[in-house]
Protein backbone atom coordinates (compact mmCIF):
# COMPACT_ATOMS: atom_id res chain seq x y z
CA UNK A 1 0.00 0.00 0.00
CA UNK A 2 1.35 2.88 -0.90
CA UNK A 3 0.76 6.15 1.23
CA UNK A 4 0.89 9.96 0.98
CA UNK A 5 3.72 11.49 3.50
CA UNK A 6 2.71 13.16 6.86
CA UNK A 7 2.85 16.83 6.43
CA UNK A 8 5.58 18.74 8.13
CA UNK A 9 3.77 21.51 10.21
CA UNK A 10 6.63 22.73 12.06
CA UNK A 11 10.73 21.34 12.82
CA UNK A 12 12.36 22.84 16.04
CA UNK A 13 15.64 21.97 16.80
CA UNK A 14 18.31 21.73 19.43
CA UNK A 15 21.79 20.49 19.81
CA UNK A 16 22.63 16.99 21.16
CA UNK A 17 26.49 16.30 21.19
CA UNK A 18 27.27 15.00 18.29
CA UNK A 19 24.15 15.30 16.76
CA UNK A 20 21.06 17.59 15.35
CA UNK A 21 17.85 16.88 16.89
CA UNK A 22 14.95 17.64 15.62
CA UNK A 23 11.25 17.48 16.74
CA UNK A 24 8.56 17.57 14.41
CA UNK A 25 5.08 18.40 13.98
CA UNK A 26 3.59 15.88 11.79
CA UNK A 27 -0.18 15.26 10.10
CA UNK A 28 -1.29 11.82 9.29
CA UNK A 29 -3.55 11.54 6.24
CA UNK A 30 -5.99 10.24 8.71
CA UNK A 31 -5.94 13.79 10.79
CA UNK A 32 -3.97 12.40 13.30
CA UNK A 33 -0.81 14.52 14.73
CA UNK A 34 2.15 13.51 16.31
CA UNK A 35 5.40 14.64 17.58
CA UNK A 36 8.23 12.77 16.51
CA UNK A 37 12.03 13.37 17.03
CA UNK A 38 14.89 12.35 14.80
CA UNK A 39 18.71 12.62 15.04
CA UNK A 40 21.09 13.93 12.02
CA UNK A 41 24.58 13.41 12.11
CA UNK A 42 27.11 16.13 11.41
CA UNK A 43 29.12 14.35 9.06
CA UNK A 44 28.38 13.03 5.16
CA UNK A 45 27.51 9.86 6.42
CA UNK A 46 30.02 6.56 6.02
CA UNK A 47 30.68 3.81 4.30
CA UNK A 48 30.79 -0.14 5.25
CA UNK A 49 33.59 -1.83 2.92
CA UNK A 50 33.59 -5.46 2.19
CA UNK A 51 37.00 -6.30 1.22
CA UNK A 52 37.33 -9.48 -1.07
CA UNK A 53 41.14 -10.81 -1.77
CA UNK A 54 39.43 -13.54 -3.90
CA UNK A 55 36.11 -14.68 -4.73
CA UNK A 56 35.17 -15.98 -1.24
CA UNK A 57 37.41 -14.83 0.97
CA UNK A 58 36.47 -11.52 3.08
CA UNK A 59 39.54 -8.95 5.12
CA UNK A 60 37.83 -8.40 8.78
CA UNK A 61 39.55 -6.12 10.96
CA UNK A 62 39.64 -6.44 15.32
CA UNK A 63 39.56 -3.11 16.80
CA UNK A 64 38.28 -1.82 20.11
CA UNK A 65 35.18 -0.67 20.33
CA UNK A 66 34.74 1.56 23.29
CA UNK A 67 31.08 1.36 23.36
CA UNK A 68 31.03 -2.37 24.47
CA UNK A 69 34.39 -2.08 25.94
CA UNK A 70 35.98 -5.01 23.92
CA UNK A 71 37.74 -5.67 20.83
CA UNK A 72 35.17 -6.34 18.08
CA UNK A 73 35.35 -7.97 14.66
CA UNK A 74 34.13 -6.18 11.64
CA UNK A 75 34.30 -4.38 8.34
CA UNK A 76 36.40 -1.87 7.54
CA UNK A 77 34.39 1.36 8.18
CA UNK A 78 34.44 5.16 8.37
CA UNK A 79 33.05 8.34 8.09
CA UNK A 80 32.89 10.22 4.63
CA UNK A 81 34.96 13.55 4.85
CA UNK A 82 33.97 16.29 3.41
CA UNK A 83 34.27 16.30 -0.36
CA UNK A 84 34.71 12.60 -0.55
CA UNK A 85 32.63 10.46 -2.46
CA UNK A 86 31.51 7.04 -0.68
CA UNK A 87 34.11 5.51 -3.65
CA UNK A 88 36.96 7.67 -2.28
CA UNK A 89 36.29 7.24 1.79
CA UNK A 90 36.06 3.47 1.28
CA UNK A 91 39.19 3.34 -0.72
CA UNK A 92 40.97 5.75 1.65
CA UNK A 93 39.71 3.64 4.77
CA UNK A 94 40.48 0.29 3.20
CA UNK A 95 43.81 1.23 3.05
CA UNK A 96 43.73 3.40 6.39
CA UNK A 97 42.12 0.27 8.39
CA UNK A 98 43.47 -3.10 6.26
CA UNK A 99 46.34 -1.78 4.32
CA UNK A 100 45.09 -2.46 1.23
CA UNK A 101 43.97 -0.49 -1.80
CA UNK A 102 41.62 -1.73 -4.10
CA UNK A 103 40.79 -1.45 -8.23
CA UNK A 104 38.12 -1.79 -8.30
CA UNK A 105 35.00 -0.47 -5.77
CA UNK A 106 31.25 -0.86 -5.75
CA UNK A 107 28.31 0.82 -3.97
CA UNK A 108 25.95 -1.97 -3.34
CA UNK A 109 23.52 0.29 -1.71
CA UNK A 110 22.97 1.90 1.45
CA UNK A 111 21.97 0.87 4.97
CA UNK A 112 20.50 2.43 7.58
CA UNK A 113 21.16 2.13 11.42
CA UNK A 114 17.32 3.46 12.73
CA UNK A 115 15.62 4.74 10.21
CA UNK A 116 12.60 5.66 12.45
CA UNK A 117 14.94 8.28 14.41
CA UNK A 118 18.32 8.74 12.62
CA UNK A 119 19.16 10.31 9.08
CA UNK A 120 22.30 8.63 8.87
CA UNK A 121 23.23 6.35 6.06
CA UNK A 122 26.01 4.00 5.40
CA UNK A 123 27.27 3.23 2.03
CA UNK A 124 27.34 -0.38 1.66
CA UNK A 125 31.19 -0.29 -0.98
CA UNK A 126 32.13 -4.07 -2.50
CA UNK A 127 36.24 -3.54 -2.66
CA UNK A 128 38.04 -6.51 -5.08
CA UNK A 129 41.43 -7.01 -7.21
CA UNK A 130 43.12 -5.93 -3.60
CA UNK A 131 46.75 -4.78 -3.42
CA UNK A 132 48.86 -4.06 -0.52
CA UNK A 133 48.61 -0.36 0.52
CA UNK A 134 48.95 1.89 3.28
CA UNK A 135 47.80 4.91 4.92
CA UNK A 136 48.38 6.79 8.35
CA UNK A 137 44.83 6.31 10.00
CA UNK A 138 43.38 7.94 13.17
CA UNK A 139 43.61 4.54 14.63
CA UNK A 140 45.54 5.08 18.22
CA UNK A 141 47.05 1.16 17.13
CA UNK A 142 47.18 -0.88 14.00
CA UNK A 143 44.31 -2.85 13.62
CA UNK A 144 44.91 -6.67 13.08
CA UNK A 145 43.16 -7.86 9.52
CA UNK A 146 41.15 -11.31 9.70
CA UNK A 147 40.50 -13.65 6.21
CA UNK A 148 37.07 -15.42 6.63
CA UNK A 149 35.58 -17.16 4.55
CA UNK A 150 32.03 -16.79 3.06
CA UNK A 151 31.24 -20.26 3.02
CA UNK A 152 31.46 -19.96 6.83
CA UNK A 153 29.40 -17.10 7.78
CA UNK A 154 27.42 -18.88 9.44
CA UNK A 155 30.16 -19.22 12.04
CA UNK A 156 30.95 -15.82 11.82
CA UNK A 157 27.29 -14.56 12.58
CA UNK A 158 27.69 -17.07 16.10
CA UNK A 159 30.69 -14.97 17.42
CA UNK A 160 30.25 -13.01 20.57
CA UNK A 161 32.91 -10.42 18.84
CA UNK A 162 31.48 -9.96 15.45
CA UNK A 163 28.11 -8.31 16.40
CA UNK A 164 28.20 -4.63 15.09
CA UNK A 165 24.91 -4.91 12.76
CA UNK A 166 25.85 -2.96 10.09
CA UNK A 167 28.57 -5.54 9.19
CA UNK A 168 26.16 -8.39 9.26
CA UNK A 169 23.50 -6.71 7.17
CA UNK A 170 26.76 -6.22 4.59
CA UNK A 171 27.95 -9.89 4.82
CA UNK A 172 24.58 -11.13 3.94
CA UNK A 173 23.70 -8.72 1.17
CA UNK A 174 27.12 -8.74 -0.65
CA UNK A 175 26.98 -12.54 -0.61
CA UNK A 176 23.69 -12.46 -2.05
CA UNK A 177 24.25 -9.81 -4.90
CA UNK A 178 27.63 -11.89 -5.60
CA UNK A 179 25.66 -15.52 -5.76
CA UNK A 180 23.20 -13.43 -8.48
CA UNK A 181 25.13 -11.46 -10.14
CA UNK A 182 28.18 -13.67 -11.01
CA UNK A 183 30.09 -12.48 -13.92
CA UNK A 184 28.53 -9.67 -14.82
């Protein structure tokens, strides 16, 4: 079913650390009217990289997340800087975080974290033909770079330390669009 948008009656907003909150006034095509509040980042979003160095075998990284206080396994990931393209901060992070570059980089799509809240999207980037390569990062220690195979994600998806959502949705999806779209 498809349905017509609230309508916006009024936005106020305030500042919240890191973050833009807003509150707004909405309409329901039904009468009904709500406030609702959402957050928007300050940034240009970020991207999610899923590193291949062949056809089934995806570069983790280990690095501490402060938020659960341990040392979590992932995808390489990182904010967009200004006048970067999601291409060009997933490059610059893959070889920031895994010390690698890659030829050749794809925007699957995008995810979101809360959609019913937050404005912030992550660019979903499919990195292959990999090549060793560098960069200083803003890491405060190198980050150590885990092979795993696709075959046995559902191993991976079991770990205590590999639970940061965003690089689950990304396994999933980029083994999907690979099983489909195969040579093309």
């Amino acid at each position: 079913m498809s349905r017509r948008l609230p309508t916006i009656h009024s936005i106020t907003e305030h500042e919240a650390g890191p973050y833009r909150m807003e509150r707004l006034d909405l309409e329901f095509g039904n009468g009904e009217r709500r406030l609702y509040e959402r957050l928007h980042g300050r940034g240009h979003g970020a991207v999610a990289v899923v590193p291949l160095i062949d056809d089934q075998t995806v570069l983790l990284v280990r690095e501490y997340a402060a938020g659960v206080h341990r040392y979590e396994l992932g995808l390489v990931k990182g904010r967009i800087d200004a006048g970067e393209t999601p291409l060009e901060a997933a490059g610059r992070e893959l070889k920031e975080e895994a010390g690698y570059g890659a030829r050749d980089l794809q925007v699957i799509r995008t995810l979101t974290l809360a959609p019913t809240y937050m404005s912030h999207l992550t660019w979903l980037v499919l990195a292959r033909d990999l090549y060793p390569e560098r960069l200083p990062g803003d890491e405060p220690e190198e980050l150590e770079v885990v092979p795993w195979r696709l075959d046995a994600l559902h191993e991976l998806v079991l770990r205590e330390e590999f639970s940061e959502g965003r690089s689950l949705a990304a396994l999933f999806v980029v083994r999907e669009y690979l099983q489909h779209h195969a040579g093309r």
